[in-house]
C-alpha atoms as a PDB file:
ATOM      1  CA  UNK A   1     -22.508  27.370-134.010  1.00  0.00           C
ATOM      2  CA  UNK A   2     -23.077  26.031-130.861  1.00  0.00           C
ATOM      3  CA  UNK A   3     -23.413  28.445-127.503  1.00  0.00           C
ATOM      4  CA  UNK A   4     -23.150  26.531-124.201  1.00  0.00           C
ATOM      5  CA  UNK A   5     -23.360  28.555-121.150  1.00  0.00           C
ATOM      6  CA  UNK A   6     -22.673  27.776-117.846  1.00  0.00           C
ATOM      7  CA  UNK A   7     -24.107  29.030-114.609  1.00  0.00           C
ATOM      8  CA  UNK A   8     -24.422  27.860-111.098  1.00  0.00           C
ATOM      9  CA  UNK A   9     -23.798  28.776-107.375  1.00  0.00           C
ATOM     10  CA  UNK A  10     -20.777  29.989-106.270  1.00  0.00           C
ATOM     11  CA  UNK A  11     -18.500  27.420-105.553  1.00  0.00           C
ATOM     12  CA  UNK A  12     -20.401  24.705-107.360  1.00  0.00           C
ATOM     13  CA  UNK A  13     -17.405  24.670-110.011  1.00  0.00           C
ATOM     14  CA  UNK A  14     -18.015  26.523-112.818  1.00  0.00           C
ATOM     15  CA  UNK A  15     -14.774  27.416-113.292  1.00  0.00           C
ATOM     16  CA  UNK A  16     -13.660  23.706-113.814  1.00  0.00           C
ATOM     17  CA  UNK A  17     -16.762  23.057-115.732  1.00  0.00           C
ATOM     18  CA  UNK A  18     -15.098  25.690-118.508  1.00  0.00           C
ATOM     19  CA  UNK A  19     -12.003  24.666-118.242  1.00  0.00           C
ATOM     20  CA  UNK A  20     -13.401  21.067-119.561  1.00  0.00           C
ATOM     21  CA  UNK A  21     -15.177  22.881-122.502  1.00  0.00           C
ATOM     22  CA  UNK A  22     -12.183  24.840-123.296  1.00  0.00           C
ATOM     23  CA  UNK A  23     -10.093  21.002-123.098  1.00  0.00           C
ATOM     24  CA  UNK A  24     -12.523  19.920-125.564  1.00  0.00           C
ATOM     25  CA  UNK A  25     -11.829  22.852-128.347  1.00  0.00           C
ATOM     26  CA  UNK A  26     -14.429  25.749-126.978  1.00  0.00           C
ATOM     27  CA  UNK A  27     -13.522  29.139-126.866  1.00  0.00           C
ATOM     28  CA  UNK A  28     -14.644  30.145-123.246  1.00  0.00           C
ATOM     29  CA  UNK A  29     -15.206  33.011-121.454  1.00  0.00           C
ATOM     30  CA  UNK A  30     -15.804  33.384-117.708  1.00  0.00           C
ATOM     31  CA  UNK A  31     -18.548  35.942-115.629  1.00  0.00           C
ATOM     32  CA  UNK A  32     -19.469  38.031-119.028  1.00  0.00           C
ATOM     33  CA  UNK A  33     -22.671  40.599-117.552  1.00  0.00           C
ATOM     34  CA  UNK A  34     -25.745  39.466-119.888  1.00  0.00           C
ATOM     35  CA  UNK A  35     -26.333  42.393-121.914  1.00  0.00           C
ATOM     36  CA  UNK A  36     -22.599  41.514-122.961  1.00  0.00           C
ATOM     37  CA  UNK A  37     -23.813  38.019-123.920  1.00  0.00           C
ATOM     38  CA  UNK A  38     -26.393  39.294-126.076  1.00  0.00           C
ATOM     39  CA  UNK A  39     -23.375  41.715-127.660  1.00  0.00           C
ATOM     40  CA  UNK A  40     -21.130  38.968-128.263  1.00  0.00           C
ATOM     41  CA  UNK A  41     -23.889  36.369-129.881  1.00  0.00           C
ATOM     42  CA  UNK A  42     -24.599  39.323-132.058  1.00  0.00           C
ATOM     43  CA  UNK A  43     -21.342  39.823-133.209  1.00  0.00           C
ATOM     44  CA  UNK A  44     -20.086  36.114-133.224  1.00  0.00           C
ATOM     45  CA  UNK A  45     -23.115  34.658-134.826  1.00  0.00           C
ATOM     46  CA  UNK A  46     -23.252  36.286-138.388  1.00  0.00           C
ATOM     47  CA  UNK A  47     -19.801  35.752-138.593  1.00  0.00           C
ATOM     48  CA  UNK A  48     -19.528  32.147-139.366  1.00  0.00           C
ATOM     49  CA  UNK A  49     -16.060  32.449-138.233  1.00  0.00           C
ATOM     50  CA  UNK A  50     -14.515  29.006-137.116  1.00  0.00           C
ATOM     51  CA  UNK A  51     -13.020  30.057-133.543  1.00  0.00           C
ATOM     52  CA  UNK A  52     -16.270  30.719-132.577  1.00  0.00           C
ATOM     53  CA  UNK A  53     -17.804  27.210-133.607  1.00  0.00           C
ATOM     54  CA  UNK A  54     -18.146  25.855-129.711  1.00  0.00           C
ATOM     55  CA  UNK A  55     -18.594  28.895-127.539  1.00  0.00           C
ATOM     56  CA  UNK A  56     -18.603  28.494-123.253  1.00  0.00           C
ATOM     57  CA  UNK A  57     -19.897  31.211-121.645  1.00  0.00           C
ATOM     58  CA  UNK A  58     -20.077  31.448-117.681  1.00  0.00           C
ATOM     59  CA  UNK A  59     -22.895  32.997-116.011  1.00  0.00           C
ATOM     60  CA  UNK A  60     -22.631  34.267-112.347  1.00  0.00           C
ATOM     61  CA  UNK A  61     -25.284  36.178-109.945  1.00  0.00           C
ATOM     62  CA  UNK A  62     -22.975  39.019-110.644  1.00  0.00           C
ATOM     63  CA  UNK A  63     -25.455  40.216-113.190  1.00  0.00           C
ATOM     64  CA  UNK A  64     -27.901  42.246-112.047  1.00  0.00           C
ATOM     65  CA  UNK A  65     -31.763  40.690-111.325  1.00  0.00           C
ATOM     66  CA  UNK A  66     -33.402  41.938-114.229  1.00  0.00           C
ATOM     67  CA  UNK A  67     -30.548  40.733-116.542  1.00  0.00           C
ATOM     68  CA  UNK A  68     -30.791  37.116-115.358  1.00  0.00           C
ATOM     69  CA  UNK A  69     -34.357  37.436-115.771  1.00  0.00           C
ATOM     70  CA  UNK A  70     -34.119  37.950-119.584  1.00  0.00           C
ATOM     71  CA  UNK A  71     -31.629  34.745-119.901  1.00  0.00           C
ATOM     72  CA  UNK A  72     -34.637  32.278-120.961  1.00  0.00           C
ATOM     73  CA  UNK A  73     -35.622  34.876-123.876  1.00  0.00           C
ATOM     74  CA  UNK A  74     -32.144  35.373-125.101  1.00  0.00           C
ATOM     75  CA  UNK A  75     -31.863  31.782-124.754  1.00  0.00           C
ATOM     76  CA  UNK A  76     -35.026  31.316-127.126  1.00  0.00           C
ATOM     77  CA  UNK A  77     -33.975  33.938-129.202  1.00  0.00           C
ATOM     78  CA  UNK A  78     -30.445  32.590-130.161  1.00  0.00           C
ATOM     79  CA  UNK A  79     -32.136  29.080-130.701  1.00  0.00           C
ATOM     80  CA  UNK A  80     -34.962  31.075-133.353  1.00  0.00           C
ATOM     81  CA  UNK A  81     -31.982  32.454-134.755  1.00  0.00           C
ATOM     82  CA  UNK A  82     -30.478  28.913-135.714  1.00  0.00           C
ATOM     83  CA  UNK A  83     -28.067  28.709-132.615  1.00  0.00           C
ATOM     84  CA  UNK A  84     -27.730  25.706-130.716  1.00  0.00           C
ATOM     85  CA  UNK A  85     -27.799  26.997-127.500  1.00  0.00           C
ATOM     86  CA  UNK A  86     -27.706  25.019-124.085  1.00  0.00           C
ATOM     87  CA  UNK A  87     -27.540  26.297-120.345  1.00  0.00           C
ATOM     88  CA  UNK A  88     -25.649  23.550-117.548  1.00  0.00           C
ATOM     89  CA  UNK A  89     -26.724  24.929-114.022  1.00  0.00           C
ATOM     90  CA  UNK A  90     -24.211  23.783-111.251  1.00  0.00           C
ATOM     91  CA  UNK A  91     -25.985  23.687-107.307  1.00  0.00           C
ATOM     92  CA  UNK A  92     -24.386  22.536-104.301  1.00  0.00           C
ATOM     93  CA  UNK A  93     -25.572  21.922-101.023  1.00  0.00           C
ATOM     94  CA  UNK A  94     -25.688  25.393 -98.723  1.00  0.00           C
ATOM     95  CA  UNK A  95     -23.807  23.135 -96.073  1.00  0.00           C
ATOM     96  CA  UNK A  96     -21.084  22.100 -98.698  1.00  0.00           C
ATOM     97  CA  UNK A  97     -20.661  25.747-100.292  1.00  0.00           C
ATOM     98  CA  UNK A  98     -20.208  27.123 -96.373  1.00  0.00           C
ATOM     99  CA  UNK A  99     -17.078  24.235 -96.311  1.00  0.00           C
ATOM    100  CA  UNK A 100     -16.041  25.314 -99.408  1.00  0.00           C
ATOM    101  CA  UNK A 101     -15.619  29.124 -98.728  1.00  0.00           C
ATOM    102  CA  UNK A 102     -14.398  28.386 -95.537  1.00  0.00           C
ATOM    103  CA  UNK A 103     -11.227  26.378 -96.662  1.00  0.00           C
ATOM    104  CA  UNK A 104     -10.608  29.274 -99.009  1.00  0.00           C
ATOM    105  CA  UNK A 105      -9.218  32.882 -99.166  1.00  0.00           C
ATOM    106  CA  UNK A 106     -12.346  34.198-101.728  1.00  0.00           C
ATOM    107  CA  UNK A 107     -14.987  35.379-100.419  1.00  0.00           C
ATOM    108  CA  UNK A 108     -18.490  34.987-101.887  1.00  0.00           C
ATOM    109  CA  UNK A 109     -19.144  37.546-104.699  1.00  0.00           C
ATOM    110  CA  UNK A 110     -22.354  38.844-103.211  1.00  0.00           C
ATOM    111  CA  UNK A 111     -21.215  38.864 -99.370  1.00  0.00           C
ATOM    112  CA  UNK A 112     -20.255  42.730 -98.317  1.00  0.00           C
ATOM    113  CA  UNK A 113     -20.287  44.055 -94.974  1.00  0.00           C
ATOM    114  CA  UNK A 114     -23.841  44.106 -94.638  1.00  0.00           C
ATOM    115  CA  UNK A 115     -24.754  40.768 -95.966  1.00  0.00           C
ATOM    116  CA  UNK A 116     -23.112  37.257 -94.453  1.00  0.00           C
ATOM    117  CA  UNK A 117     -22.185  34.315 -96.593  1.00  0.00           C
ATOM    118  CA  UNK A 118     -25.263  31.945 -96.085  1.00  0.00           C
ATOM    119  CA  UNK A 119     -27.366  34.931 -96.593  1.00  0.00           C
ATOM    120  CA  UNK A 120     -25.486  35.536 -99.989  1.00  0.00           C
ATOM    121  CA  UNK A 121     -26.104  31.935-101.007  1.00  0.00           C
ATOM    122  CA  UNK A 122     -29.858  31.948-100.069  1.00  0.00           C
ATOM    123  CA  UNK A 123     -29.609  35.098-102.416  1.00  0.00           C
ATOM    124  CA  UNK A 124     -27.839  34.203-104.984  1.00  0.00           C
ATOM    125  CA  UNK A 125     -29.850  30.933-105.456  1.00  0.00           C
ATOM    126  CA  UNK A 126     -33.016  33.269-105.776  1.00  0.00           C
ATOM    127  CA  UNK A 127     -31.568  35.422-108.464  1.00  0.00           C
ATOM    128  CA  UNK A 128     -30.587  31.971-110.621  1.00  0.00           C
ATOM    129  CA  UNK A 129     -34.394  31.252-110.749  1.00  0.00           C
ATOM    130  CA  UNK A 130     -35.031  31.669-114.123  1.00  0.00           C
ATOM    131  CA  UNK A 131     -31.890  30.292-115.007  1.00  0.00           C
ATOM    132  CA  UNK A 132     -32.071  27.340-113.653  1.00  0.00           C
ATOM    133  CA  UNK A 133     -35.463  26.591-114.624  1.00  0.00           C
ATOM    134  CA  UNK A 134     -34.118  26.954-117.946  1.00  0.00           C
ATOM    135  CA  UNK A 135     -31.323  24.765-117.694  1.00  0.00           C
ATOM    136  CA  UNK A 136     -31.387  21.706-120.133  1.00  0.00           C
ATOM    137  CA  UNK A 137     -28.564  19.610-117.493  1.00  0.00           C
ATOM    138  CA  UNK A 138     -28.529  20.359-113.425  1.00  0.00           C
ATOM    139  CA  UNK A 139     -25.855  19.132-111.726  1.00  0.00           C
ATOM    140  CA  UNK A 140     -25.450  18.333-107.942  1.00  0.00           C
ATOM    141  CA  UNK A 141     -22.101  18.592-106.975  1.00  0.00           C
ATOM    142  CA  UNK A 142     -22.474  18.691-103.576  1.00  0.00           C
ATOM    143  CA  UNK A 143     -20.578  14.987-102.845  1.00  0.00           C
ATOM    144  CA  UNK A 144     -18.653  15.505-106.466  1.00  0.00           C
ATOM    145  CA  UNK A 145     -15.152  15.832-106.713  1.00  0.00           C
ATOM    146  CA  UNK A 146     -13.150  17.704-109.340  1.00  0.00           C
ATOM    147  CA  UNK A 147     -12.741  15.079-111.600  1.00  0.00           C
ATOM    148  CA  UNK A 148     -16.044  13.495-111.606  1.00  0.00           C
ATOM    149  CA  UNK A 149     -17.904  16.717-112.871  1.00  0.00           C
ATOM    150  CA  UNK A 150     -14.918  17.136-115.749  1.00  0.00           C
ATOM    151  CA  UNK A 151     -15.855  13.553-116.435  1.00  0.00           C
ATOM    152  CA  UNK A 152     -19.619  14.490-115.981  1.00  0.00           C
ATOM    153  CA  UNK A 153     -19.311  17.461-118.153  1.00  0.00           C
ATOM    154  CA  UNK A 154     -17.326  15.680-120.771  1.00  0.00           C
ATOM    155  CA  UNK A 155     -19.412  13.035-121.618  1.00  0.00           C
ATOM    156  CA  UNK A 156     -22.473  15.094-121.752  1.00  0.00           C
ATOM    157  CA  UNK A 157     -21.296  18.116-123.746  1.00  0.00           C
ATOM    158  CA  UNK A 158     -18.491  16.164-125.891  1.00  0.00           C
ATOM    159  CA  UNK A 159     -19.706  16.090-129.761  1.00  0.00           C
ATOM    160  CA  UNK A 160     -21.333  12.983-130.257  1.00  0.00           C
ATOM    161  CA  UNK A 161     -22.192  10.995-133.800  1.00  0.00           C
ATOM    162  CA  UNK A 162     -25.521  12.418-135.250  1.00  0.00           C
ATOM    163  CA  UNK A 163     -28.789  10.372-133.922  1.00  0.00           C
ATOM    164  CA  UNK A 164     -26.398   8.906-131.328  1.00  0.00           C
ATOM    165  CA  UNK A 165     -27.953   8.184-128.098  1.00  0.00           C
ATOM    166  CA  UNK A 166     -26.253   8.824-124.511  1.00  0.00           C
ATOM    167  CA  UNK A 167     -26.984   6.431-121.766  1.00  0.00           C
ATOM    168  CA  UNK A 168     -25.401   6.439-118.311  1.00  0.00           C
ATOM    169  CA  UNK A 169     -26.011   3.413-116.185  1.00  0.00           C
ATOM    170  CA  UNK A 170     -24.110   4.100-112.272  1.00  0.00           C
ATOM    171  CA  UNK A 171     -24.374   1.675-109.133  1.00  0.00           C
ATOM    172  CA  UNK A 172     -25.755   2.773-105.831  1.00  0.00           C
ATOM    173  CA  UNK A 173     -26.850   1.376-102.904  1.00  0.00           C
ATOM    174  CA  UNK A 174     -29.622   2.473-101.247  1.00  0.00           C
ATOM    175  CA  UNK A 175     -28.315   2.908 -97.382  1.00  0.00           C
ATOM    176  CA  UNK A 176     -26.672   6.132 -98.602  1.00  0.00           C
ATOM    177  CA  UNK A 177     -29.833   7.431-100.579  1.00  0.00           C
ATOM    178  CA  UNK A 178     -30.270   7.550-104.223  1.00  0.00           C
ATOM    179  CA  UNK A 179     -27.523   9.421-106.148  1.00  0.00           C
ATOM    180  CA  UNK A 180     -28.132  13.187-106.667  1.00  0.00           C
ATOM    181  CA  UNK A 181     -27.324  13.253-110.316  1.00  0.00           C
ATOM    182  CA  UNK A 182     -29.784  10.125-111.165  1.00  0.00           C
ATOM    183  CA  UNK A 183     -32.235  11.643-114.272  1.00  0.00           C
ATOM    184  CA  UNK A 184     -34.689   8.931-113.874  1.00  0.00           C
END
């Protein structure tokens, strides 16, 4: 079975990122609390049951502190348990995510009447930590459309031939900085 779960800012596109696991034949499910992941891997896991071969799982700072703090040890534990398990962490720019809430009618999940929405950013980027630190894949998609980070997240999560290698050569130039997304 393999488990990949997907986190990130608001408004960095998580919701597009599972729709492309889902397009590739995963059964997804969006902003599941973590003590509800750790439920469902329990009860999907000794199963063996075929739906459940790919699972997506989205991950949002509506959890509470302490339950994205456990994320890296239910990570490790699902992997002891013979689960390949794999966390994609989606950040955007503050800048970016102000535009992006701005040309839209939802409002930040942590914002309230007390707390504004760069405030809820800073915040929410402080309870993804450990997530993030954790994360196997970050992507930037601060100057990344739609349909580059579907491409993005297809060609890095799409099953690939055993021992087969995946190499992604892309041309910059340097009078607009090097790109955000370069590994190397």
């Amino acid at each position: 079975m393999r488990l990949v779960i997907i986190s990130g800012v608001s408004g960095s596109g998580k919701s597009g990122a599972l729709h492309v696991l889902g397009d590739l034949g995963f059964y997804c499910t969006d902003n599941i609390p973590v003590p509800l992941l750790k439920s469902f891997a329990a009860e999907i896991v000794p199963r063996n049951d075929p739906a459940f071969e790919q699972v997506g799982i989205g991950l949002d700072a509506r959890s509470r502190p302490s339950d994205l703090a456990e994320v890296p040890a239910l990570v490790q534990r699902l992997r002891a348990d013979g689960l390949s398990c794999e966390i994609i962490f989606l950040q955007t720019d503050t800048k970016v995510l102000l535009s992006r809430f701005s040309e839209t009618r939802r409002k930040h999940p942590l914002t309230d009447g007390n707390t504004g929405l760069e405030e809820a950013i800073a915040k929410e980027r402080e309870l993804h930590a450990p997530v993030i630190n954790t994360a196997e894949l970050v992507i930037d998609t601060t100057r990344m459309s739609v349909y580059a980070l579907r491409e993005q997240i297809r060609e890095r999560v799409a099953p690939r031939a055993p021992g087969a290698i995946s190499i992604l050569i892309e041309s910059f130039g340097y009078k607009h900085g090097l790109p955000p997304n370069a590994d190397f």
